[in-house]
C-alpha atoms as a PDB file:
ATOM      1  CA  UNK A   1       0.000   0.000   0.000  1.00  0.00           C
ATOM      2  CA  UNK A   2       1.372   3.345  -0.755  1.00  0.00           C
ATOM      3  CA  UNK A   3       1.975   6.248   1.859  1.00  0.00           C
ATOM      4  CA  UNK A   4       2.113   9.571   1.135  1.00  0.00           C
ATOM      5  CA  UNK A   5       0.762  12.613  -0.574  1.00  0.00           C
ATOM      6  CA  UNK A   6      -3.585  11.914  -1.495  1.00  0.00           C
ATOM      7  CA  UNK A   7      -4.104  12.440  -5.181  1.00  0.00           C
ATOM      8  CA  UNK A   8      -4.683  15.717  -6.072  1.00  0.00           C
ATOM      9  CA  UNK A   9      -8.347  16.627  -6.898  1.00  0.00           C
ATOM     10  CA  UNK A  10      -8.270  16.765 -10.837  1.00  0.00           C
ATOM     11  CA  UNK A  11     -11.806  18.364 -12.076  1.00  0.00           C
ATOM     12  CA  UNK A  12     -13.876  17.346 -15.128  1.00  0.00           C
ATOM     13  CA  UNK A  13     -13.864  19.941 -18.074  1.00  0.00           C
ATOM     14  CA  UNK A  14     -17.112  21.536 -17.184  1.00  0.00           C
ATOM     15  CA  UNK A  15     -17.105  21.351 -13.379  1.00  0.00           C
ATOM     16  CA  UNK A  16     -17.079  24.674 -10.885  1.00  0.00           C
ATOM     17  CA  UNK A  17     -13.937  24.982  -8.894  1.00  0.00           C
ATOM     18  CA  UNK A  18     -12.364  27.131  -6.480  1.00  0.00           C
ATOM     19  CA  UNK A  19      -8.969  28.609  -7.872  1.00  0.00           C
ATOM     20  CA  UNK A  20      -6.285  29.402  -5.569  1.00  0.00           C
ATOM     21  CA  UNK A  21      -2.599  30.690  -6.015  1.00  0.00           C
ATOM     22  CA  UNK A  22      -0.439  32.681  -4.023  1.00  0.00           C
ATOM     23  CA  UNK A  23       1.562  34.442  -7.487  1.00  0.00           C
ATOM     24  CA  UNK A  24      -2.037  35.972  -7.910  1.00  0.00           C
ATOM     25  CA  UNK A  25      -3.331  38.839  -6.289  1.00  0.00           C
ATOM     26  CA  UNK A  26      -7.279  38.097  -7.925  1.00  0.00           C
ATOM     27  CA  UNK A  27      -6.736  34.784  -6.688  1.00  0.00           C
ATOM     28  CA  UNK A  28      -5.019  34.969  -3.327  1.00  0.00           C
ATOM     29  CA  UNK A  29      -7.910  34.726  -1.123  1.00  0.00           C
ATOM     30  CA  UNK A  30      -9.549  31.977  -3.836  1.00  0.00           C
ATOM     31  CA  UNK A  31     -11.614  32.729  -6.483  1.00  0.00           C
ATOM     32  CA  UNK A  32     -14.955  30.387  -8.542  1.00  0.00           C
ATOM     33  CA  UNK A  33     -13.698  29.272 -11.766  1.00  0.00           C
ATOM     34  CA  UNK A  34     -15.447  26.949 -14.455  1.00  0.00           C
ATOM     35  CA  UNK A  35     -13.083  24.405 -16.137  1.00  0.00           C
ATOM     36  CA  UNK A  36     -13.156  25.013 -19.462  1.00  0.00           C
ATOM     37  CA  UNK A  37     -11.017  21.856 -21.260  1.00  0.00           C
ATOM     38  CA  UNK A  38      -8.057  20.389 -21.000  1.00  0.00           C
ATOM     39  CA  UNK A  39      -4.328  21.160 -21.312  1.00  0.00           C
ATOM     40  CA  UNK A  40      -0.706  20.072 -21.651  1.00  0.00           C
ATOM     41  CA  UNK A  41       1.111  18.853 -18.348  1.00  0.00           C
ATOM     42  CA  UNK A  42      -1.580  19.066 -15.914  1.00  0.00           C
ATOM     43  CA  UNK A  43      -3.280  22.131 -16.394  1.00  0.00           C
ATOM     44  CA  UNK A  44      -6.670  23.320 -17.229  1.00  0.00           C
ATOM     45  CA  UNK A  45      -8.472  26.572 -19.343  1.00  0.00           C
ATOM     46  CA  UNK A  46     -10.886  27.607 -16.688  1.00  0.00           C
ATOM     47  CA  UNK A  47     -12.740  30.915 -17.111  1.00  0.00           C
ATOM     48  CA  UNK A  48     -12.782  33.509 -13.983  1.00  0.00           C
ATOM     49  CA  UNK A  49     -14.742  37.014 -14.538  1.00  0.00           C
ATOM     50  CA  UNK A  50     -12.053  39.591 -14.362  1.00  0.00           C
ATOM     51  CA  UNK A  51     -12.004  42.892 -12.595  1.00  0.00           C
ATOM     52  CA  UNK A  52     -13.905  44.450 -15.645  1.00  0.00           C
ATOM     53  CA  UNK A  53     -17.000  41.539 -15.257  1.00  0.00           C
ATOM     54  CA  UNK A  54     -16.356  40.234 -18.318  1.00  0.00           C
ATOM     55  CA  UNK A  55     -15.509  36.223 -18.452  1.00  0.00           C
ATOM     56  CA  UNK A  56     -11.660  36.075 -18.870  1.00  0.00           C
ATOM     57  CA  UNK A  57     -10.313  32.643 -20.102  1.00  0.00           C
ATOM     58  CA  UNK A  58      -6.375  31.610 -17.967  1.00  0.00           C
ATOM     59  CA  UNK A  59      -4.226  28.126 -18.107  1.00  0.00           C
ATOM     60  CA  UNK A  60      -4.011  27.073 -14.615  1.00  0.00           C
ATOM     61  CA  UNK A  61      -2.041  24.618 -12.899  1.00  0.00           C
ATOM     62  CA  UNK A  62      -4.930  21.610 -11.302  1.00  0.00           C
ATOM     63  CA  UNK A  63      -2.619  22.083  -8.196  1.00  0.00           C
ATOM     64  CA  UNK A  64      -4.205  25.124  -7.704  1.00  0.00           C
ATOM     65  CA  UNK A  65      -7.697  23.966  -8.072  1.00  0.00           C
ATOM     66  CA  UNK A  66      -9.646  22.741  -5.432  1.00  0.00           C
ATOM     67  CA  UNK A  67     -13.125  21.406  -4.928  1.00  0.00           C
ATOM     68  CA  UNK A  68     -16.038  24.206  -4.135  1.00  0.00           C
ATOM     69  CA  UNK A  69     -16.407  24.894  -0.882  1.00  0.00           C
ATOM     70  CA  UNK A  70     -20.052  24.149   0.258  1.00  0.00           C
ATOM     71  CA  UNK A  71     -22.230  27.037   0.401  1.00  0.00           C
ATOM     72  CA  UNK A  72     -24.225  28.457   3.020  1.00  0.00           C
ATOM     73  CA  UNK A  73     -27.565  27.365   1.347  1.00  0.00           C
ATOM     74  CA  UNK A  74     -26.858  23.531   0.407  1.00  0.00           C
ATOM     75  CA  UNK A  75     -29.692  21.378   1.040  1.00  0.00           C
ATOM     76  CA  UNK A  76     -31.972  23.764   1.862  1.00  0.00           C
ATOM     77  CA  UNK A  77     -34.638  24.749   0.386  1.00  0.00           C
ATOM     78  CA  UNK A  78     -35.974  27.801  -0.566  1.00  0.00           C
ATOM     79  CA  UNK A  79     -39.764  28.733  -0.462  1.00  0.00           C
ATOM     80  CA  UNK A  80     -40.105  31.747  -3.064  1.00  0.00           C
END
């Protein structure tokens, strides 16, 4: 049995993710990011809205991408 390191979470190209990287000031703190396909060596095009609000397609590394954190309304439900 091997010891060590989990594999990292690697998304699915269309899945929501939470970006993350300390070389990025927009994504210091973590930003939502849709994964848009795949790329060479481990990364992915994911799509993040830039400081402008328009969608702005980046390479990322999938070390940087995590799973969405849950949100405060999951599985409730709302009465409109």
């Amino acid at each position: 049995m091997r010891r060590g390191k989990p594999a990292p979470w690697k998304p699915v190209v269309g899945a929501l993710a939470q970006y993350k990287s300390r070389y990025s000031g927009l994504a210091r703190l973590g930003c939502p990011v849709r994964v848009i396909a795949e790329a060479v060596g481990d990364r992915r095009v994911v799509e993040i809205i830039g400081h402008a609000g328009h969608p702005v397609r980046v390479t990322v590394k999938v070390i940087h991408l995590q799973p969405m954190p849950p949100s405060l309304f999951d599985g409730t439900e709302l009465a409109l």
